[in-house]
C-alpha atoms as a PDB file:
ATOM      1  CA  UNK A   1       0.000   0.000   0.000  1.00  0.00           C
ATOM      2  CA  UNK A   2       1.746   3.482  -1.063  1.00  0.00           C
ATOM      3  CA  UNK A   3       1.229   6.064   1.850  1.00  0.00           C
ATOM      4  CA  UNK A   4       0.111   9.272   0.201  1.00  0.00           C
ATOM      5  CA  UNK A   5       0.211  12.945   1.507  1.00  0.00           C
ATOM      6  CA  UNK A   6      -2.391  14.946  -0.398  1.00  0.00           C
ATOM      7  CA  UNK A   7      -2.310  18.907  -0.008  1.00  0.00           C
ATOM      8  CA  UNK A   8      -4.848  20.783  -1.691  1.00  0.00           C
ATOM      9  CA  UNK A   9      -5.452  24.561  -1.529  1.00  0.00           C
ATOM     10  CA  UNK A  10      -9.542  24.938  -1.279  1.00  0.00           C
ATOM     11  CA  UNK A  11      -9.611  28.325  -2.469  1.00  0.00           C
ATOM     12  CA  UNK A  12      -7.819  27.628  -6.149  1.00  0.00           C
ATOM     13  CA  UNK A  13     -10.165  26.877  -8.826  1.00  0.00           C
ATOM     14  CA  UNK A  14     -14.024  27.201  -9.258  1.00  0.00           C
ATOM     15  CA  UNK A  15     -16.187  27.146  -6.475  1.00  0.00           C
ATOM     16  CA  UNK A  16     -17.456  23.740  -7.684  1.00  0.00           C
ATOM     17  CA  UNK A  17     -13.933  22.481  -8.149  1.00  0.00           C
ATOM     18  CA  UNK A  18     -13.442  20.849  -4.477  1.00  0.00           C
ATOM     19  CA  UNK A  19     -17.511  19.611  -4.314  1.00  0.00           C
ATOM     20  CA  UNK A  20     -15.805  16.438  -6.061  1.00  0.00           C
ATOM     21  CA  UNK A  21     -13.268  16.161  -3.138  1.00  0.00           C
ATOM     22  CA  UNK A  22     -14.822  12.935  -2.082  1.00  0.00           C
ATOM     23  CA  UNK A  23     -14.084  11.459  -5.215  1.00  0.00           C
ATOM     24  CA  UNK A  24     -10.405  12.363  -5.950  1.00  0.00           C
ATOM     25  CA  UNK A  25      -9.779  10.603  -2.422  1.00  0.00           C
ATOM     26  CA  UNK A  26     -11.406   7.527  -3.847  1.00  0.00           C
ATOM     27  CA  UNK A  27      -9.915   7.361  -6.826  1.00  0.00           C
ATOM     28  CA  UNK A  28      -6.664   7.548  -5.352  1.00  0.00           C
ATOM     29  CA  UNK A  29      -7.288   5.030  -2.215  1.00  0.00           C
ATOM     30  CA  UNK A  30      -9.038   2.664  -5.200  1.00  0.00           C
ATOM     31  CA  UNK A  31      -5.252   2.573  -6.564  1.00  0.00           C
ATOM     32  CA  UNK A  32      -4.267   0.995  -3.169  1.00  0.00           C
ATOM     33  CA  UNK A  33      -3.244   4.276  -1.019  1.00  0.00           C
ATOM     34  CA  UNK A  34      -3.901   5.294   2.013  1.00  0.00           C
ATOM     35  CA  UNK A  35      -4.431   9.021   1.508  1.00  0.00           C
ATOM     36  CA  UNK A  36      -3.788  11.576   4.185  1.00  0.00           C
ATOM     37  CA  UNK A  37      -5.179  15.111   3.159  1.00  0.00           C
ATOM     38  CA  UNK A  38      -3.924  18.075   4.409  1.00  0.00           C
ATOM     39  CA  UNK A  39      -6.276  22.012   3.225  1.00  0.00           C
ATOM     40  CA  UNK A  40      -3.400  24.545   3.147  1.00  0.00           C
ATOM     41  CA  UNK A  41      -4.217  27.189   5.961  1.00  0.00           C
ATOM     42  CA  UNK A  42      -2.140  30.158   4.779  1.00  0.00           C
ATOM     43  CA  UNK A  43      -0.179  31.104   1.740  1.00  0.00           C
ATOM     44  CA  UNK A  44       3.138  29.267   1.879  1.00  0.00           C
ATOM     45  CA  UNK A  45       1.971  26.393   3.736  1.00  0.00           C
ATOM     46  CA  UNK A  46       1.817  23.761   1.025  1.00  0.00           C
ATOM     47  CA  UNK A  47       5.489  23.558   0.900  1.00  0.00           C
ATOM     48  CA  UNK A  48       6.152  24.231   4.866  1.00  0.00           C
ATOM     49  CA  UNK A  49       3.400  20.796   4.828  1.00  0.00           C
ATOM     50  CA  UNK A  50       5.834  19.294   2.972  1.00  0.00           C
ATOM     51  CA  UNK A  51       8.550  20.147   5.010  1.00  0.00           C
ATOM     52  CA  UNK A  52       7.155  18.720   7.981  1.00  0.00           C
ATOM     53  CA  UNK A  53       5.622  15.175   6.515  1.00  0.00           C
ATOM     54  CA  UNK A  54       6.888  14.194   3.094  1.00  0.00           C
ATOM     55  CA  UNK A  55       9.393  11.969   4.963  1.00  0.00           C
ATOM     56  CA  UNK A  56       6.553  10.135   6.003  1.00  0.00           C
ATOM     57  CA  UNK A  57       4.737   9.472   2.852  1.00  0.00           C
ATOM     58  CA  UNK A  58       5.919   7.523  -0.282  1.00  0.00           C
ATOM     59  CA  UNK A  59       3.668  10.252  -2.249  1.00  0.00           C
ATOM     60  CA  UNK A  60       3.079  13.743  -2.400  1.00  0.00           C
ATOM     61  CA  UNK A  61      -0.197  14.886  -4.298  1.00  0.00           C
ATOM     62  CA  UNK A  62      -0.906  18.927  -4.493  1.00  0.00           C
ATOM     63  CA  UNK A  63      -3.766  20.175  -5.704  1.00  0.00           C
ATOM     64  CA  UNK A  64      -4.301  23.735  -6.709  1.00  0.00           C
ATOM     65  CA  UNK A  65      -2.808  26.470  -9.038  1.00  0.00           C
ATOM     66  CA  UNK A  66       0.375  27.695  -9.813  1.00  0.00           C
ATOM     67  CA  UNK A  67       1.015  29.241  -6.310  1.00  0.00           C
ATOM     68  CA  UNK A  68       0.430  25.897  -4.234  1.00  0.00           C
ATOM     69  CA  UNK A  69       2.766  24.012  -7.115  1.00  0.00           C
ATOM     70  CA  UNK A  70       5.173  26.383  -6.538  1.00  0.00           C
ATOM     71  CA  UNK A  71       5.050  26.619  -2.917  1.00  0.00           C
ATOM     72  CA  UNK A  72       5.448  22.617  -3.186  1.00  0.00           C
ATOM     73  CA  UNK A  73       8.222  22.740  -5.145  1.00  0.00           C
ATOM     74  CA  UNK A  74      10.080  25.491  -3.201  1.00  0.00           C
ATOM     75  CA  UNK A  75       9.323  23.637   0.235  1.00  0.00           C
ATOM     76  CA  UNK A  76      10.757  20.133  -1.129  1.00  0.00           C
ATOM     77  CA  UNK A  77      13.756  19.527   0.536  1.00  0.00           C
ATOM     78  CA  UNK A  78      16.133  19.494  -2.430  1.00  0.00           C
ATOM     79  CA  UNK A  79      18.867  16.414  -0.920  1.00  0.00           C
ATOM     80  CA  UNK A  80      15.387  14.239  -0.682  1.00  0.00           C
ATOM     81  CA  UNK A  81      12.352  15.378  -2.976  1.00  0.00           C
ATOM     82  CA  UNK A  82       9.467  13.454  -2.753  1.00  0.00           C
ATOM     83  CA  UNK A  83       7.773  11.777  -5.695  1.00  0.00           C
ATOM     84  CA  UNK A  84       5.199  14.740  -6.392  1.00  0.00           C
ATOM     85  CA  UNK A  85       2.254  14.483  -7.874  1.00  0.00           C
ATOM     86  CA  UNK A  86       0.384  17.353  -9.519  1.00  0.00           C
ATOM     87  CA  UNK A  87      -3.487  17.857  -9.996  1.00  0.00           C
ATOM     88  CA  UNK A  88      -3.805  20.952 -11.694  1.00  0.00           C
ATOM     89  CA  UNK A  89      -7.007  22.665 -10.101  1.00  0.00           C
ATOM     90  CA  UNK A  90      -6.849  26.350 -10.756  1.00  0.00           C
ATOM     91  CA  UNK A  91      -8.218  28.151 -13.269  1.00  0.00           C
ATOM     92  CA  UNK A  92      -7.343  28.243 -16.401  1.00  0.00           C
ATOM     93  CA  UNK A  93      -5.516  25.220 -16.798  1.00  0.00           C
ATOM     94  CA  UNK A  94      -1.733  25.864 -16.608  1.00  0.00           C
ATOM     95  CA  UNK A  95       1.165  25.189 -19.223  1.00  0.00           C
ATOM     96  CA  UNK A  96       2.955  22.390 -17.265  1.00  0.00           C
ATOM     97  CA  UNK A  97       0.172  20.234 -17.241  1.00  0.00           C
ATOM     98  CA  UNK A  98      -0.477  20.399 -20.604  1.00  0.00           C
ATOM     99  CA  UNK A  99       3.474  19.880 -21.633  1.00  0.00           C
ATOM    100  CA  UNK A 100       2.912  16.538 -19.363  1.00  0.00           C
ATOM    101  CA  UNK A 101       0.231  15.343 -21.712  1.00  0.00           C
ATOM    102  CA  UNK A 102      -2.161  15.050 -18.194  1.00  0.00           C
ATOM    103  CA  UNK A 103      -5.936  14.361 -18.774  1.00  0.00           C
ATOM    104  CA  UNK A 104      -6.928  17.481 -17.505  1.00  0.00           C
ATOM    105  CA  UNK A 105     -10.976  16.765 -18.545  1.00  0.00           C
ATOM    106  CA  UNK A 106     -11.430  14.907 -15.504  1.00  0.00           C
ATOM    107  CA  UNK A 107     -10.100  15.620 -11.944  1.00  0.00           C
ATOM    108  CA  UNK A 108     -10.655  11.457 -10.836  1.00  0.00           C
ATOM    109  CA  UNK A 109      -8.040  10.823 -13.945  1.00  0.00           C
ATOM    110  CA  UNK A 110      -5.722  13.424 -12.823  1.00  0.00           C
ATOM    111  CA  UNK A 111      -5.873  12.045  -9.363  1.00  0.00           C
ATOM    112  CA  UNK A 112      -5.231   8.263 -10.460  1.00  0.00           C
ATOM    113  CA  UNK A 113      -2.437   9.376 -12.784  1.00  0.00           C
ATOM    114  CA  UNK A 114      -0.523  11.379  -9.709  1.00  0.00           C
ATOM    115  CA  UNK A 115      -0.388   8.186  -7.663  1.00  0.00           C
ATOM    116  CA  UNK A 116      -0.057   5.573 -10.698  1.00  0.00           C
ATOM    117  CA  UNK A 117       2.013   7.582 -13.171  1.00  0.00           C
ATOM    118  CA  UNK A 118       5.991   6.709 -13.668  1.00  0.00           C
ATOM    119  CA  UNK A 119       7.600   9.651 -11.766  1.00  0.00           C
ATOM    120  CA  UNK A 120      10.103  11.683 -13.964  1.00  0.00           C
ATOM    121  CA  UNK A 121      12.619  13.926 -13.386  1.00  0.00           C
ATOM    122  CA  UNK A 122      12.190  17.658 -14.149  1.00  0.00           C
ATOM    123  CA  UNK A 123      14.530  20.820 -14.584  1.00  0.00           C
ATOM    124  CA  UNK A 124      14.165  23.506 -12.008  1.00  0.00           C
ATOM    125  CA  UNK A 125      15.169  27.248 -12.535  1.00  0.00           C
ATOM    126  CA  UNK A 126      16.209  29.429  -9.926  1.00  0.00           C
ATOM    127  CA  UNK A 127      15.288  32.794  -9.635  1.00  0.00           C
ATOM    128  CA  UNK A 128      17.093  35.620  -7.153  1.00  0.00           C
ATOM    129  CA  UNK A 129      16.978  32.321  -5.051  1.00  0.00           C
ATOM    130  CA  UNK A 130      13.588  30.809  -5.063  1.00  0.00           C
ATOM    131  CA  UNK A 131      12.931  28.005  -7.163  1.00  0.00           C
ATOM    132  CA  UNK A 132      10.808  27.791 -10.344  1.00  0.00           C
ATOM    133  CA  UNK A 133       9.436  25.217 -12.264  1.00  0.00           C
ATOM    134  CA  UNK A 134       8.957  26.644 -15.851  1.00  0.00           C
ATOM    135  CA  UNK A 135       8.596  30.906 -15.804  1.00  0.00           C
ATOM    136  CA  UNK A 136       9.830  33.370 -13.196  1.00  0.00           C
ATOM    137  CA  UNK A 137       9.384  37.170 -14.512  1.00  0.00           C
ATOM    138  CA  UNK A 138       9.515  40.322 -13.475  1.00  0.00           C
ATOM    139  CA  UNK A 139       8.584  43.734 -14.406  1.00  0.00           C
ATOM    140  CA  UNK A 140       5.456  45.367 -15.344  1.00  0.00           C
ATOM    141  CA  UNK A 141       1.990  43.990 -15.147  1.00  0.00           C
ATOM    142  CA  UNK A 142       3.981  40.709 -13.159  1.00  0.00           C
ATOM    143  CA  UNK A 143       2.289  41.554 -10.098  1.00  0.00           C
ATOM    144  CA  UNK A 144      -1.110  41.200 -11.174  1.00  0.00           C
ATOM    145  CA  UNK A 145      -1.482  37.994 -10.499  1.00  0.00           C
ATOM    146  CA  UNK A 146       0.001  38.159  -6.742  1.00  0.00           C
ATOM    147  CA  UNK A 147      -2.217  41.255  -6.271  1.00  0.00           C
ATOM    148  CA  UNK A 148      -5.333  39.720  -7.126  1.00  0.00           C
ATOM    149  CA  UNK A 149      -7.430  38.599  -4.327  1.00  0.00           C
ATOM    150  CA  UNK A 150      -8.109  34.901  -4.930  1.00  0.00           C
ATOM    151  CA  UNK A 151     -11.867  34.718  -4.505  1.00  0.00           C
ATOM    152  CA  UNK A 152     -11.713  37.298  -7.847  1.00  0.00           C
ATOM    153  CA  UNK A 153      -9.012  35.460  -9.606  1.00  0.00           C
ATOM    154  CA  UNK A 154     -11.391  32.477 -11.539  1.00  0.00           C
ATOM    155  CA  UNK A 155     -13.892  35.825 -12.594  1.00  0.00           C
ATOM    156  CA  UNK A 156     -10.349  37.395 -13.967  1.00  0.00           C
ATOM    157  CA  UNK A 157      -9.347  34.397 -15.702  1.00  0.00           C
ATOM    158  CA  UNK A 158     -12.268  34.431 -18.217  1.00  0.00           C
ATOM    159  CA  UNK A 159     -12.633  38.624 -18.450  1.00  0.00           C
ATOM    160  CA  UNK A 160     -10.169  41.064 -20.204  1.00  0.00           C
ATOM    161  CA  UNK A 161      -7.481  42.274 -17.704  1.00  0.00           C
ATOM    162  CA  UNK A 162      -7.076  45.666 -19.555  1.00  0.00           C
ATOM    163  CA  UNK A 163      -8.547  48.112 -17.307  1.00  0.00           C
ATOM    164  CA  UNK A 164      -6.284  46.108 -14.525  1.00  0.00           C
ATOM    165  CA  UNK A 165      -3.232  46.534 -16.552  1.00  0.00           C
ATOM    166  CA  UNK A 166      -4.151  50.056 -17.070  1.00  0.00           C
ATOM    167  CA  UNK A 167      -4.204  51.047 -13.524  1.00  0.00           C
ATOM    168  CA  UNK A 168      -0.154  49.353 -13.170  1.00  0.00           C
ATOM    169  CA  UNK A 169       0.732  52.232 -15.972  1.00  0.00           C
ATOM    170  CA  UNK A 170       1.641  54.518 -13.976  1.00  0.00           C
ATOM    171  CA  UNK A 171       3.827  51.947 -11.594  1.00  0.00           C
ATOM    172  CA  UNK A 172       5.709  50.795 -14.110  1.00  0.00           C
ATOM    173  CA  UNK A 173       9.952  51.578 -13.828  1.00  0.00           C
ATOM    174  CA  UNK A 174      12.585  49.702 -15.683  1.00  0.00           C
ATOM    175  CA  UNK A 175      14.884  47.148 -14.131  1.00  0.00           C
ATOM    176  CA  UNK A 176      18.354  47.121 -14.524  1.00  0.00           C
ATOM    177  CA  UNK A 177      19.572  43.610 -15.739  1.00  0.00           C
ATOM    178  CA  UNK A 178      22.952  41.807 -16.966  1.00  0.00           C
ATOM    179  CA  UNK A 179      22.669  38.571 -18.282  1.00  0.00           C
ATOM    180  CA  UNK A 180      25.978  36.773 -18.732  1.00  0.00           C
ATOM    181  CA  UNK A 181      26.258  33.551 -20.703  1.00  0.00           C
ATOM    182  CA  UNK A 182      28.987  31.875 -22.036  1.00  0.00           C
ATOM    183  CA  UNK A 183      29.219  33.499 -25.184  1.00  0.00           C
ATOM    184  CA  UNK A 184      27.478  36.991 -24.767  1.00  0.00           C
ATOM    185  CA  UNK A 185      26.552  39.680 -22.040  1.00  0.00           C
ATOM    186  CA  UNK A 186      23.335  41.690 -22.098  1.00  0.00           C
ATOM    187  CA  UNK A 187      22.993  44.939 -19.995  1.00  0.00           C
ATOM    188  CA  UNK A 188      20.208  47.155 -19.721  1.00  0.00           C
ATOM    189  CA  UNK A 189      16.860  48.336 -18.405  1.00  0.00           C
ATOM    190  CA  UNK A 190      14.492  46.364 -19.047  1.00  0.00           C
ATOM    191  CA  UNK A 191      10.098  46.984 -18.217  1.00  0.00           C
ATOM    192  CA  UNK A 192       9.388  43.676 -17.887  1.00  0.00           C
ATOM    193  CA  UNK A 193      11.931  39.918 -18.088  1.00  0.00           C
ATOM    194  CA  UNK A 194      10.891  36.167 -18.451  1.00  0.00           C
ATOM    195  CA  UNK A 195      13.471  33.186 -17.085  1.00  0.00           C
ATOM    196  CA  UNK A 196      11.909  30.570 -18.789  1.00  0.00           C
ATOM    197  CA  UNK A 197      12.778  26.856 -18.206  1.00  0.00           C
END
């Protein structure tokens, strides 16, 4: 039997997203787990839950959006990660998910495929020392999406941002940036930068 830690953020997604809670336990503890599940309580605590029990578990599921992955992946201890498991529950569906070819029609699938599926390893970024799984940016209109207060982010997600966007205008100031690589330097100021992995 394969001990599994499941961590879900209730507030990501649709309102309707967690009434099938009931059922993403059972389709995971029909694939022979016993699943403990853990609501984060505060921003950040997805990853400080994995500080504290992912030595106990064989598993680690998260469900959410892009924050609670993130806050998974930056809380993994990096000599020992766990075997994690994403179900992708925010709104709109993000790109990792999709580059993973996961079923993301149903969230039962998604839940049997984070327990069942052959763990692979993936490239992590970091960025002015916090880890990233596949985009870290900075610069204008970047902190939209941190500024947003989650119970408005699923109406934002389906409704033109411009008048937001608008409003960060005036906020906007470059960055100054050097990139070095191996064969070339770039130096400037920059309005907005992408560190894509």
């Amino acid at each position: 039997m394969q001990r599994v830690l499941f961590i879900y953020n209730r507030h990501a997604g649709k309102n309707k997203t967690w009434a099938s809670l009931s059922d993403i336990i059972n389709a995971m503890t029909e694939q022979d787990c016993l699943v403990t599940t853990y609501p984060t309580q505060y921003r950040g605590d997805a990853g400080e839950a994995i500080v504290r029990w992912s030595g106990d578990f064989d598993r680690v599921v998260v469900a959410g959006g892009d924050g609670t992955l993130s806050e998974a992946v930056a809380g993994a201890p990096p000599a020992q990660p766990p075997c994690l498991g994403d179900i992708p529950a925010g709104r709109p569906p993000t790109t990792l998910p999709k580059i993973l070819n996961l079923p993301l029609d149903s969230l039962t699938d998604l839940a049997v495929t984070a327990v069942t599926g052959v763990p692979c390893t993936h490239d992590m970024g970091r960025f002015n020392g916090q880890p990233f799984l596949y985009v870290a940016a900075f610069g204008a209109f970047t902190e939209i999406a941190y500024s947003t207060p989650q119970k408005n982010k699923t109406f934002w997600a389906t409704t033109p941002m411009c008048w937001r966007w608008s409003k960060s205008l005036s906020s906007i100031k470059p960055y100054h940036i050097k990139v070095e690589s191996e064969d070339q330097t770039i130096e400037g100021d920059y309005l907005y930068g992408m560190v894509s992995n």
